[in-house]
PDB file of N, CA and C in Angstrom:
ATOM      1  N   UNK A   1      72.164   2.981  54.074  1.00  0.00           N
ATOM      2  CA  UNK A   1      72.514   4.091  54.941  1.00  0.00           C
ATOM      3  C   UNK A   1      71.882   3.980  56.318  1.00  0.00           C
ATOM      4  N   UNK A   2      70.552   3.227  56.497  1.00  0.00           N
ATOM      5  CA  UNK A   2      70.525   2.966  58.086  1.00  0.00           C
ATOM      6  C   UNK A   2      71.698   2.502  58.426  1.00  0.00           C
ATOM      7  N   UNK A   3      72.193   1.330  57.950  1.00  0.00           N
ATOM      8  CA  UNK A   3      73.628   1.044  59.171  1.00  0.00           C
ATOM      9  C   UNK A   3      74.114   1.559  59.145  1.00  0.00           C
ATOM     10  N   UNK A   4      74.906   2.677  57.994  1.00  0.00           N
ATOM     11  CA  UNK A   4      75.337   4.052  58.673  1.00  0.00           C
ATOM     12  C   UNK A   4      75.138   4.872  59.527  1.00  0.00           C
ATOM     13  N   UNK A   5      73.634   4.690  59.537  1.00  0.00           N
ATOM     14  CA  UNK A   5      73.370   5.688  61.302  1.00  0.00           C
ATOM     15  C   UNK A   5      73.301   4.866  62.142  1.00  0.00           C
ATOM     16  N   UNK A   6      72.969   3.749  62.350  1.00  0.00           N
ATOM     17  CA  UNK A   6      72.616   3.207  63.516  1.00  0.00           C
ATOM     18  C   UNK A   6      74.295   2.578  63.776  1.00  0.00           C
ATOM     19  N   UNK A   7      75.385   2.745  62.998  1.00  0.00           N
ATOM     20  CA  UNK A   7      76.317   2.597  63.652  1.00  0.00           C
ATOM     21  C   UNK A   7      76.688   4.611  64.419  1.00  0.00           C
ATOM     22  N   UNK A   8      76.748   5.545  63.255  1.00  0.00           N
ATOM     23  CA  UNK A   8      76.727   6.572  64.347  1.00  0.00           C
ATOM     24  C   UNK A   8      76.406   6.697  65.726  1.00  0.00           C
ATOM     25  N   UNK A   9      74.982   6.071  65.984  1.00  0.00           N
ATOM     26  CA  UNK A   9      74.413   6.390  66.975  1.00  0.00           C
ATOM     27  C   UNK A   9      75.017   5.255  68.287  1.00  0.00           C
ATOM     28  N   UNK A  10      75.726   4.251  67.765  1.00  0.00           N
ATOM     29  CA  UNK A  10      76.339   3.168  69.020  1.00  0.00           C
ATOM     30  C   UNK A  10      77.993   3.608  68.750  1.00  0.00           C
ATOM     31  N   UNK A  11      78.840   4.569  69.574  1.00  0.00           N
ATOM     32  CA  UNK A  11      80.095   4.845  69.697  1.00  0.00           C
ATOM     33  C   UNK A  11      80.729   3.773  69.766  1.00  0.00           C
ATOM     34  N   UNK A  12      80.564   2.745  70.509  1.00  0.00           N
ATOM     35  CA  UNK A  12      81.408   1.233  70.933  1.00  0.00           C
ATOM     36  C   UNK A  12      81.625   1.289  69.055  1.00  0.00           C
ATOM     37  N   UNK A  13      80.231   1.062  68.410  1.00  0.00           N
ATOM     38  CA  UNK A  13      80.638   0.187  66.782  1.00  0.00           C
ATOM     39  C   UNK A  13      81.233   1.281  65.912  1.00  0.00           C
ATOM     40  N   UNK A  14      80.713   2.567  66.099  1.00  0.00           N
ATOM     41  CA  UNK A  14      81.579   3.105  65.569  1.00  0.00           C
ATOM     42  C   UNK A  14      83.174   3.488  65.417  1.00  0.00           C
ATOM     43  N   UNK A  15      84.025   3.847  66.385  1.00  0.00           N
ATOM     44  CA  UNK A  15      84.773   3.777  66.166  1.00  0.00           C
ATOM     45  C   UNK A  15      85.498   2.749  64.581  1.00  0.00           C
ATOM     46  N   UNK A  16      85.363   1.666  64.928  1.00  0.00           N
ATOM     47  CA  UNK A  16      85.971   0.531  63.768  1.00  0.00           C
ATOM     48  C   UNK A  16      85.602   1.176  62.469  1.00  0.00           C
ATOM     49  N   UNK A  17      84.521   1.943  62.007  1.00  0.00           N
ATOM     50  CA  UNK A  17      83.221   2.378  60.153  1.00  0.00           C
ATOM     51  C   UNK A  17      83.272   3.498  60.436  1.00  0.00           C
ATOM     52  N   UNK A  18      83.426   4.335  61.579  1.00  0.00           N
ATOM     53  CA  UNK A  18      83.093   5.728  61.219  1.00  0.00           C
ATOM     54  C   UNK A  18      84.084   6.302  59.795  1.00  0.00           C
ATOM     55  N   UNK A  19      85.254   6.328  59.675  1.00  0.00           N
ATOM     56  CA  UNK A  19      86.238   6.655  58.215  1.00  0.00           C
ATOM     57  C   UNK A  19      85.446   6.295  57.197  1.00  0.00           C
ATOM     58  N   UNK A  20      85.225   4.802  57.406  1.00  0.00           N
ATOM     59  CA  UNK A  20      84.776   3.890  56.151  1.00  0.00           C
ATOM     60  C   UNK A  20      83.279   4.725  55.736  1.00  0.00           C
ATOM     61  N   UNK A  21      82.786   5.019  56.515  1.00  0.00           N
ATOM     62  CA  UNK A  21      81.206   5.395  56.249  1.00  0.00           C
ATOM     63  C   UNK A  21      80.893   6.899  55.742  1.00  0.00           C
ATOM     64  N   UNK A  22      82.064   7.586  56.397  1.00  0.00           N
ATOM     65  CA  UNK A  22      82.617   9.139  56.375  1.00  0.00           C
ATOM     66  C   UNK A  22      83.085   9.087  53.931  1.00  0.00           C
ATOM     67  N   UNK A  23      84.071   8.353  53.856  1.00  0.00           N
ATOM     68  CA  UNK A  23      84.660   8.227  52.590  1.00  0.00           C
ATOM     69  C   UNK A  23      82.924   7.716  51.602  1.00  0.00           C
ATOM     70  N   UNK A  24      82.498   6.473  52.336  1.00  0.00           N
ATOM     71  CA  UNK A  24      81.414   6.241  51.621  1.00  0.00           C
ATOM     72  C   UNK A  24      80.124   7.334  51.089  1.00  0.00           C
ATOM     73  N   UNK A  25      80.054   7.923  51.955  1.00  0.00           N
ATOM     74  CA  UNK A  25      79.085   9.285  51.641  1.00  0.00           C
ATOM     75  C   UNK A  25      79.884  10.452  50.590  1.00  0.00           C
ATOM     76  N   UNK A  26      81.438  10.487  50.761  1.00  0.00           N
ATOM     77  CA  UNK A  26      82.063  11.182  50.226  1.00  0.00           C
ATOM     78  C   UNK A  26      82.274  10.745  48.535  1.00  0.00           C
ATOM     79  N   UNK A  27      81.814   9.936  48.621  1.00  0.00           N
ATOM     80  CA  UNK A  27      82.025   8.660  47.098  1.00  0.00           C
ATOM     81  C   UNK A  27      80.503   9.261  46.436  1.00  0.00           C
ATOM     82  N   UNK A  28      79.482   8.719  47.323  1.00  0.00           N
ATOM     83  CA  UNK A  28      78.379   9.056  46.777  1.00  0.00           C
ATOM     84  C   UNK A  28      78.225  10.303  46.378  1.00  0.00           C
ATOM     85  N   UNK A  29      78.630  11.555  47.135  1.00  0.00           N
ATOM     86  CA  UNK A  29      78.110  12.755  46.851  1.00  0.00           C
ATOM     87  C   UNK A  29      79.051  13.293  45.548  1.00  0.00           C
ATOM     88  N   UNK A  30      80.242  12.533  45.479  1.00  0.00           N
ATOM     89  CA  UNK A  30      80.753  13.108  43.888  1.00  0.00           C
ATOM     90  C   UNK A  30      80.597  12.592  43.001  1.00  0.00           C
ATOM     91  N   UNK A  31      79.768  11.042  43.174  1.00  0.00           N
ATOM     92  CA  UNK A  31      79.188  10.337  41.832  1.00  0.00           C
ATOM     93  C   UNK A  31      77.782  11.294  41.338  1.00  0.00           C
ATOM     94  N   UNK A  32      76.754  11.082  42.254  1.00  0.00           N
ATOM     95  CA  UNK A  32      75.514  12.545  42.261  1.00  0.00           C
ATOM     96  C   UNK A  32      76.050  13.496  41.718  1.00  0.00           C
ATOM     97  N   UNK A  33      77.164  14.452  41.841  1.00  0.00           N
ATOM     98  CA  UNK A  33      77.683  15.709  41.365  1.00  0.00           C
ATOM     99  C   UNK A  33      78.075  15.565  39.756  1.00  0.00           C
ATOM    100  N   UNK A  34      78.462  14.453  40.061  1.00  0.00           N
ATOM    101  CA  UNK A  34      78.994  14.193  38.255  1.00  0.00           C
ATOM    102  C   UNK A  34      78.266  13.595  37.782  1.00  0.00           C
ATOM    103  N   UNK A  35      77.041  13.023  38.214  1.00  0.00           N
ATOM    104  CA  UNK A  35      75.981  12.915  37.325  1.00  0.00           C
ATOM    105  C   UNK A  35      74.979  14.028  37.010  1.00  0.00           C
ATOM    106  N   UNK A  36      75.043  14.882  37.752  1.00  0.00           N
ATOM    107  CA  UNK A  36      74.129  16.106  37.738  1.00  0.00           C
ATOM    108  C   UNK A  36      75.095  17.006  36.745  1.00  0.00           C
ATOM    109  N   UNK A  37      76.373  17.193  36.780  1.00  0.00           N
ATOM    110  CA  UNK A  37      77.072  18.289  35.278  1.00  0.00           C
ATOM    111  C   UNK A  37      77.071  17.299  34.248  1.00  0.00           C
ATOM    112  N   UNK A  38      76.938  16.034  34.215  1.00  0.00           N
ATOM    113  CA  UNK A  38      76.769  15.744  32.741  1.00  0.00           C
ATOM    114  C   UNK A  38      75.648  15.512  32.263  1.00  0.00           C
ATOM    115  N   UNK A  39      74.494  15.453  32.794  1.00  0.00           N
ATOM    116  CA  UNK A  39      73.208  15.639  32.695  1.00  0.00           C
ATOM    117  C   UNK A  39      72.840  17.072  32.279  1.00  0.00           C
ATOM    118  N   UNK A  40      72.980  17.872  33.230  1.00  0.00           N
ATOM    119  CA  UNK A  40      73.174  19.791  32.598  1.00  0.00           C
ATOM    120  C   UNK A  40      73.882  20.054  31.324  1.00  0.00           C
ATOM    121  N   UNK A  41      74.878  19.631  31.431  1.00  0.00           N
ATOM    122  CA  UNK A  41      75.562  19.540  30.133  1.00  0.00           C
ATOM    123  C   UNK A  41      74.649  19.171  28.894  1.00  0.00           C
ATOM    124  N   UNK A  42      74.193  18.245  28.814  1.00  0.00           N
ATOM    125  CA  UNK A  42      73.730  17.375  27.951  1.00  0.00           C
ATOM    126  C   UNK A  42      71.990  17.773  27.729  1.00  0.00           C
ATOM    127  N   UNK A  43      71.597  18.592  28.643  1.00  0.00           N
ATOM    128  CA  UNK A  43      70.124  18.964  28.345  1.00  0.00           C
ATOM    129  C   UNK A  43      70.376  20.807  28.309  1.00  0.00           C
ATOM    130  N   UNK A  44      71.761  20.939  28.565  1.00  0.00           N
ATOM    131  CA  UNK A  44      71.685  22.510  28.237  1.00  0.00           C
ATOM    132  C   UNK A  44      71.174  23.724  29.583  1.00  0.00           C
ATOM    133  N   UNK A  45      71.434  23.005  30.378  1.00  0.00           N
ATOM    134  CA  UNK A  45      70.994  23.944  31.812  1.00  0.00           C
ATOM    135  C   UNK A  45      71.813  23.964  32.890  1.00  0.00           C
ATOM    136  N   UNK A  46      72.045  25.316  33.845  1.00  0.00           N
ATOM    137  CA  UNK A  46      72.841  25.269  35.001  1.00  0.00           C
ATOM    138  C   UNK A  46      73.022  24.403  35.727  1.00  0.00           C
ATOM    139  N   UNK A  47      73.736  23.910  36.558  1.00  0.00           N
ATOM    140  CA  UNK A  47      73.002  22.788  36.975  1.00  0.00           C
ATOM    141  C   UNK A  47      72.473  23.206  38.638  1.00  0.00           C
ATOM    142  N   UNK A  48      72.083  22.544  39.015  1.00  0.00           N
ATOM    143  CA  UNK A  48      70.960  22.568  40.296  1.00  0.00           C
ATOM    144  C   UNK A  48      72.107  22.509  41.636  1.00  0.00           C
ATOM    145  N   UNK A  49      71.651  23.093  42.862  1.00  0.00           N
ATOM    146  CA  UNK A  49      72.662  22.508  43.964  1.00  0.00           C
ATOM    147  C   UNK A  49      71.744  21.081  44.449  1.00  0.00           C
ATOM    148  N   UNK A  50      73.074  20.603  44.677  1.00  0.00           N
ATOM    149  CA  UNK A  50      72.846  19.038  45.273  1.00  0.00           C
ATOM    150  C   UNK A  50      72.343  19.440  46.847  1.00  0.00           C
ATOM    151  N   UNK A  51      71.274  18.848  47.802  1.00  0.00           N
ATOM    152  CA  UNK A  51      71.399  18.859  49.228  1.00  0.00           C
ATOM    153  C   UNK A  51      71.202  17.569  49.496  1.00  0.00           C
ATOM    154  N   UNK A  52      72.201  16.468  50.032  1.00  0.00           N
ATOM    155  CA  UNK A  52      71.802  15.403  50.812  1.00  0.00           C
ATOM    156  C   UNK A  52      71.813  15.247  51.921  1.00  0.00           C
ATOM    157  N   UNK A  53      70.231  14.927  52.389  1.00  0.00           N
ATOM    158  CA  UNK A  53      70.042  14.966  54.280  1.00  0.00           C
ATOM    159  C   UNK A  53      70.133  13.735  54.604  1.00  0.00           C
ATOM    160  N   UNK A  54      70.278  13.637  55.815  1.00  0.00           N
ATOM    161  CA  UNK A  54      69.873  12.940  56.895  1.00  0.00           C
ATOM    162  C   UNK A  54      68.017  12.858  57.370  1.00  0.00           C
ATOM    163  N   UNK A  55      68.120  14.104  57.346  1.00  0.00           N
ATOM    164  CA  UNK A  55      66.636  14.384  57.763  1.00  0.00           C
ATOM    165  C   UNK A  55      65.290  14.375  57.063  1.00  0.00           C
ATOM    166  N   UNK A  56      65.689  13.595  56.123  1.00  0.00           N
ATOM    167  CA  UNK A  56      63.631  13.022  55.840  1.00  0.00           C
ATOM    168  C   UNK A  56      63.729  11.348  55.749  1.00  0.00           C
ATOM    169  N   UNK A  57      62.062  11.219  55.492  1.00  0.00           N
ATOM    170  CA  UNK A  57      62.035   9.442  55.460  1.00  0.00           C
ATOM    171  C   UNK A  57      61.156   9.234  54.356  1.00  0.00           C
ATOM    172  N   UNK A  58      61.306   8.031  53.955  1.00  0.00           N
ATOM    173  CA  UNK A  58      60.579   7.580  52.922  1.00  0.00           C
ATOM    174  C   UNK A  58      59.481   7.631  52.816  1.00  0.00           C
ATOM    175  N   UNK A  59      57.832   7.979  51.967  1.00  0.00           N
ATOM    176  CA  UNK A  59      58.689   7.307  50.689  1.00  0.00           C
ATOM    177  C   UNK A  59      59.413   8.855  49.870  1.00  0.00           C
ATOM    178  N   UNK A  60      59.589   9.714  50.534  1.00  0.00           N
ATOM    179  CA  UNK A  60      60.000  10.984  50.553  1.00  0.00           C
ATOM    180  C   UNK A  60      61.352  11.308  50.134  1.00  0.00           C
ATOM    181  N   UNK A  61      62.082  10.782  49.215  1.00  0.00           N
ATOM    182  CA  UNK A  61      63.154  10.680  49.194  1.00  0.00           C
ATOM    183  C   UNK A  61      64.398  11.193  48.491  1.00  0.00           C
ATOM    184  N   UNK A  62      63.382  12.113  48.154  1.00  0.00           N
ATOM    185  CA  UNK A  62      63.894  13.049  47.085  1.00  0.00           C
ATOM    186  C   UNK A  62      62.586  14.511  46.661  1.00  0.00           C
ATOM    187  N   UNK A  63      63.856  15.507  46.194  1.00  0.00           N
ATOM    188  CA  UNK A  63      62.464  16.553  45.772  1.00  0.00           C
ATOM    189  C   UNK A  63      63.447  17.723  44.901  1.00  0.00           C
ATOM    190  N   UNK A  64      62.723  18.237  44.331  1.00  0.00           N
ATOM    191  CA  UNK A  64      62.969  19.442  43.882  1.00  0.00           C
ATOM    192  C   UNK A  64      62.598  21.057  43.776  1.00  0.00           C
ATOM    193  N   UNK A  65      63.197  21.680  44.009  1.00  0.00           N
ATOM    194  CA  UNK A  65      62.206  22.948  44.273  1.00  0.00           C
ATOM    195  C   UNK A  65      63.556  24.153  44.504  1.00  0.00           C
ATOM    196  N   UNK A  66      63.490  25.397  43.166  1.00  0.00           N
ATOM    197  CA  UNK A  66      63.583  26.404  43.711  1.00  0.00           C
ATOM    198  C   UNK A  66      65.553  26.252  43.245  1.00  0.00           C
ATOM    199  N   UNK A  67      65.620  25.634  42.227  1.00  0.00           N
ATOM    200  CA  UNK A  67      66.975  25.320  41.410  1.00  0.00           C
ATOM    201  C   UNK A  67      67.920  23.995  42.557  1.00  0.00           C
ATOM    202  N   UNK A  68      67.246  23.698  43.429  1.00  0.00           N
ATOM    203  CA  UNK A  68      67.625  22.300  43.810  1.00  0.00           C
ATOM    204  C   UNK A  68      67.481  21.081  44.503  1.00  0.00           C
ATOM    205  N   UNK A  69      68.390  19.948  43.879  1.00  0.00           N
ATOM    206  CA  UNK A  69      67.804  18.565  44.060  1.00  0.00           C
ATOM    207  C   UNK A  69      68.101  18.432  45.674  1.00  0.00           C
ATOM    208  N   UNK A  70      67.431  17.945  46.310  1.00  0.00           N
ATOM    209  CA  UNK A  70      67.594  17.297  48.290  1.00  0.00           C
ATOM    210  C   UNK A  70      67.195  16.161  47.736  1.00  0.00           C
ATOM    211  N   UNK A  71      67.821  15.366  48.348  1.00  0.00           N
ATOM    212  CA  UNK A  71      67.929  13.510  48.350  1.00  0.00           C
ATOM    213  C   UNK A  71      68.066  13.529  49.440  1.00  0.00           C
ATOM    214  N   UNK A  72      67.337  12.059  50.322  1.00  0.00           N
ATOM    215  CA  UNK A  72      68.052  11.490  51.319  1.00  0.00           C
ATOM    216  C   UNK A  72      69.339  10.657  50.998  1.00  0.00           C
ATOM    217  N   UNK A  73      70.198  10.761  51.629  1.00  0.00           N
ATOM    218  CA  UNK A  73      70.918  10.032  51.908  1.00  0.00           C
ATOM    219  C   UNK A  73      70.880   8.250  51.655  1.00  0.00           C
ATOM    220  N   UNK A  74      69.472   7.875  51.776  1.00  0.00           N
ATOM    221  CA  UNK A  74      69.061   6.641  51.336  1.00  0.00           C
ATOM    222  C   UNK A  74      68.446   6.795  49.758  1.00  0.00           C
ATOM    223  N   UNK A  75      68.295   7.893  48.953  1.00  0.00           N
ATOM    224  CA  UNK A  75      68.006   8.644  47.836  1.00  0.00           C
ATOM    225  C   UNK A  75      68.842   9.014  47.001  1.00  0.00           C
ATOM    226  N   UNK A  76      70.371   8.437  47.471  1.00  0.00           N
ATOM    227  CA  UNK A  76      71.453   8.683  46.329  1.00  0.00           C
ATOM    228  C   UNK A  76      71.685   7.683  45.503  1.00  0.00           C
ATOM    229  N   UNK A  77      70.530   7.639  44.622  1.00  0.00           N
ATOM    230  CA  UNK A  77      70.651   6.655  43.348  1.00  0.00           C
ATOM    231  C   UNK A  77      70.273   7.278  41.839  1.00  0.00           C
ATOM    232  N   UNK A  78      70.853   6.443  41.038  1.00  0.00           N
ATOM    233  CA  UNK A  78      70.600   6.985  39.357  1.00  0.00           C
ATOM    234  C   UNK A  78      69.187   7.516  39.343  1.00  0.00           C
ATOM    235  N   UNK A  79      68.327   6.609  39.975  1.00  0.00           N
ATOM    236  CA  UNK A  79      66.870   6.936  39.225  1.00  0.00           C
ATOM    237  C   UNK A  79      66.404   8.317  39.903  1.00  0.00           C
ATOM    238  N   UNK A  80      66.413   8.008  41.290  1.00  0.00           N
ATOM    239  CA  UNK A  80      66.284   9.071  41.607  1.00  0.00           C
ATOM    240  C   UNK A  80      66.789  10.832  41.406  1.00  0.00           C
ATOM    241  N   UNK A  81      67.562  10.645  41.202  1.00  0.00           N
ATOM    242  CA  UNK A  81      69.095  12.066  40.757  1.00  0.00           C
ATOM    243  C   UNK A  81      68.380  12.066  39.302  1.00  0.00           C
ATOM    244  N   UNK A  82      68.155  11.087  38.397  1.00  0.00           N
ATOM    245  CA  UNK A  82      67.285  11.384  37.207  1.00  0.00           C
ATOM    246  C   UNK A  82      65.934  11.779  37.486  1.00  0.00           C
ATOM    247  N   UNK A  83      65.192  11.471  37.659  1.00  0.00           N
ATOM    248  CA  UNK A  83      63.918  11.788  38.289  1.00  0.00           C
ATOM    249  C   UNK A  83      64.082  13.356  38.790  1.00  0.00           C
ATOM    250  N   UNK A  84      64.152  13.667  39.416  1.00  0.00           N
ATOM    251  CA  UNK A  84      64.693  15.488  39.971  1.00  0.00           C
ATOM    252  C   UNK A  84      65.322  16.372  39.299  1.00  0.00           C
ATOM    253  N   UNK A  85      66.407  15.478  38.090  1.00  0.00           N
ATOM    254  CA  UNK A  85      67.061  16.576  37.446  1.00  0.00           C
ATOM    255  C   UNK A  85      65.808  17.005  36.360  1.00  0.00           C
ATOM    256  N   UNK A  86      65.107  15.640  35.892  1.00  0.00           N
ATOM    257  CA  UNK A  86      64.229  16.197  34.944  1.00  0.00           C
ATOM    258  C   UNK A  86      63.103  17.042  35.479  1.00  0.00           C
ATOM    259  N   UNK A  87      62.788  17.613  36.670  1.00  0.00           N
ATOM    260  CA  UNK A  87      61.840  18.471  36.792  1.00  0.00           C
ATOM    261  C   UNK A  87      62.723  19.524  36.750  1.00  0.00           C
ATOM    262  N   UNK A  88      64.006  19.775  36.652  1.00  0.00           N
ATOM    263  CA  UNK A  88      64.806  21.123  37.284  1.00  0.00           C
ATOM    264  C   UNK A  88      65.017  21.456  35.279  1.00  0.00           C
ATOM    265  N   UNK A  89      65.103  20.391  34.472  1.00  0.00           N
ATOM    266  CA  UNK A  89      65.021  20.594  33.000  1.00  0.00           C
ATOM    267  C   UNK A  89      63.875  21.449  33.108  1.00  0.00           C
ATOM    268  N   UNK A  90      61.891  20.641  33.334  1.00  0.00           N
ATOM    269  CA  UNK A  90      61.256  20.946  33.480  1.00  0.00           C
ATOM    270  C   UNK A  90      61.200  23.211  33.762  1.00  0.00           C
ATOM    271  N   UNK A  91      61.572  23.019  35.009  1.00  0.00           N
ATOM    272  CA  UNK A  91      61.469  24.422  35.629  1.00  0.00           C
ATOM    273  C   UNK A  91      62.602  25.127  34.478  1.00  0.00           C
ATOM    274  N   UNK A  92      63.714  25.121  34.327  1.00  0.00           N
ATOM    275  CA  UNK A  92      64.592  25.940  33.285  1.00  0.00           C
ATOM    276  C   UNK A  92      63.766  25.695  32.161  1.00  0.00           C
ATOM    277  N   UNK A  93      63.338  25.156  32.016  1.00  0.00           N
ATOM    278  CA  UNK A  93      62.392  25.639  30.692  1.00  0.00           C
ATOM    279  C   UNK A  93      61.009  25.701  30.720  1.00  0.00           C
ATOM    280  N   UNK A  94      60.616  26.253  31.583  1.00  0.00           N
ATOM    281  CA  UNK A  94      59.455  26.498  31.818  1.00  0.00           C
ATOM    282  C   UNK A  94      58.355  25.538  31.251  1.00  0.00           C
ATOM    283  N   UNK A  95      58.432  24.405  31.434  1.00  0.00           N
ATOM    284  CA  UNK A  95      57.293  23.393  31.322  1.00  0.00           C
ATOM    285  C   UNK A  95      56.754  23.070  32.628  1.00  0.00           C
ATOM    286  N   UNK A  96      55.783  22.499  32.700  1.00  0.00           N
ATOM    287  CA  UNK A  96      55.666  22.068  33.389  1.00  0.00           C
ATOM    288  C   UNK A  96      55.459  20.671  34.235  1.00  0.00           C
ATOM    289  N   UNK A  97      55.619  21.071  35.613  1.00  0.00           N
ATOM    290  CA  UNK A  97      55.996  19.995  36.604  1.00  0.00           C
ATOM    291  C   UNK A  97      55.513  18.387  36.379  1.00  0.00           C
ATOM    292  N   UNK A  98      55.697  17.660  35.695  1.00  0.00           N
ATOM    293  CA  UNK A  98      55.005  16.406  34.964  1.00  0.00           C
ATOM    294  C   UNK A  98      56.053  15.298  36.011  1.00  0.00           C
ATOM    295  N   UNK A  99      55.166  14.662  36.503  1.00  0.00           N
ATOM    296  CA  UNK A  99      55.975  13.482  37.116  1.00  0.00           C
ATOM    297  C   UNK A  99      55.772  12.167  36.361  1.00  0.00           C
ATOM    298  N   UNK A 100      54.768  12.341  35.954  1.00  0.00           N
ATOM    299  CA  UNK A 100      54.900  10.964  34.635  1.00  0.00           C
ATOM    300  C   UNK A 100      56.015  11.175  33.921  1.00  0.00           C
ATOM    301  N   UNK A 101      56.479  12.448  33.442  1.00  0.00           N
ATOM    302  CA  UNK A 101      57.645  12.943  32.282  1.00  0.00           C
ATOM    303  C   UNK A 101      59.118  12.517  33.295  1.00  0.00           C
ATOM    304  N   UNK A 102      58.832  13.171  34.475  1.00  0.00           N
ATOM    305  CA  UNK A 102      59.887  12.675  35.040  1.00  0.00           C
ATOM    306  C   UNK A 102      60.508  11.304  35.819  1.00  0.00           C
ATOM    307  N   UNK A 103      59.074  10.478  35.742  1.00  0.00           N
ATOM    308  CA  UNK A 103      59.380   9.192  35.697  1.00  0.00           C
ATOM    309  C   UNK A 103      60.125   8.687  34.183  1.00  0.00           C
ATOM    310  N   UNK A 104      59.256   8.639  33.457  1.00  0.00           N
ATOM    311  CA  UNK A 104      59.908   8.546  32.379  1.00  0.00           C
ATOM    312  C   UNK A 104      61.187   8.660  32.163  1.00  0.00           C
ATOM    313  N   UNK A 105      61.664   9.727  32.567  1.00  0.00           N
ATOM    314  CA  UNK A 105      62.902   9.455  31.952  1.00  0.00           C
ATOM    315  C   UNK A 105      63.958   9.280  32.672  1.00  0.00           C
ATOM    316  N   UNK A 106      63.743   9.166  33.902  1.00  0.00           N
ATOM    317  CA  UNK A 106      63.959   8.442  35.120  1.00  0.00           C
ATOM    318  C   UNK A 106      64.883   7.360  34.473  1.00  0.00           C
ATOM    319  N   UNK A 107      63.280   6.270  33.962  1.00  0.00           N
ATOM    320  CA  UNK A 107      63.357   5.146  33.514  1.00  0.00           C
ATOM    321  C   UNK A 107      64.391   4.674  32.728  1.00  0.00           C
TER     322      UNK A 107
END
């Protein structure tokens, strides 16, 4: 996803990727979505709102808090989207916040 922005940010290169890069984010954010209802599904909880920014940096790349997952944009991956959903398991059931647990099952 840097060359996604750093083509945003040069108009000359964009033009040619802006669609392509536009659909690509649009791909990602409904693979994340449908991994997050069959995950809810499957552990028995609402599921969380998705927020993917632009605006944080590594190694920051994800978080949870307050019924939902924020990813960066460079943060839309399995482990991660696992990693977050299991603290949002965590919070709906009142356990607590374990990042070893949510590595785990990350993993």
């Amino acid at each position: 996803t840097k060359i996604i922005s750093d083509l945003k940010k040069n108009p000359l290169e964009v033009a040619a990727h802006e669609s392509e890069a536009d659909e690509f984010l649009l791909m990602e954010r409904e693979m994340a979505e449908k991994v997050i209802a069959i995950l809810s599904e499957k552990y028995g909880v609402k599921p969380p709102q998705l927020i993917i920014s632009d605006k944080c940096h590594e190694p920051n790349i994800g978080l949870y808090s307050d019924n939902k997952i924020m990813v960066c944009k460079t943060g839309v991956n399995l482990h991660v989207l696992a990693h977050e959903f299991w603290h949002h398991v965590q919070s709906e059931n009142g356990m607590h916040m374990d990042e070893g647990e949510a590595e785990k099952f990350a993993v």
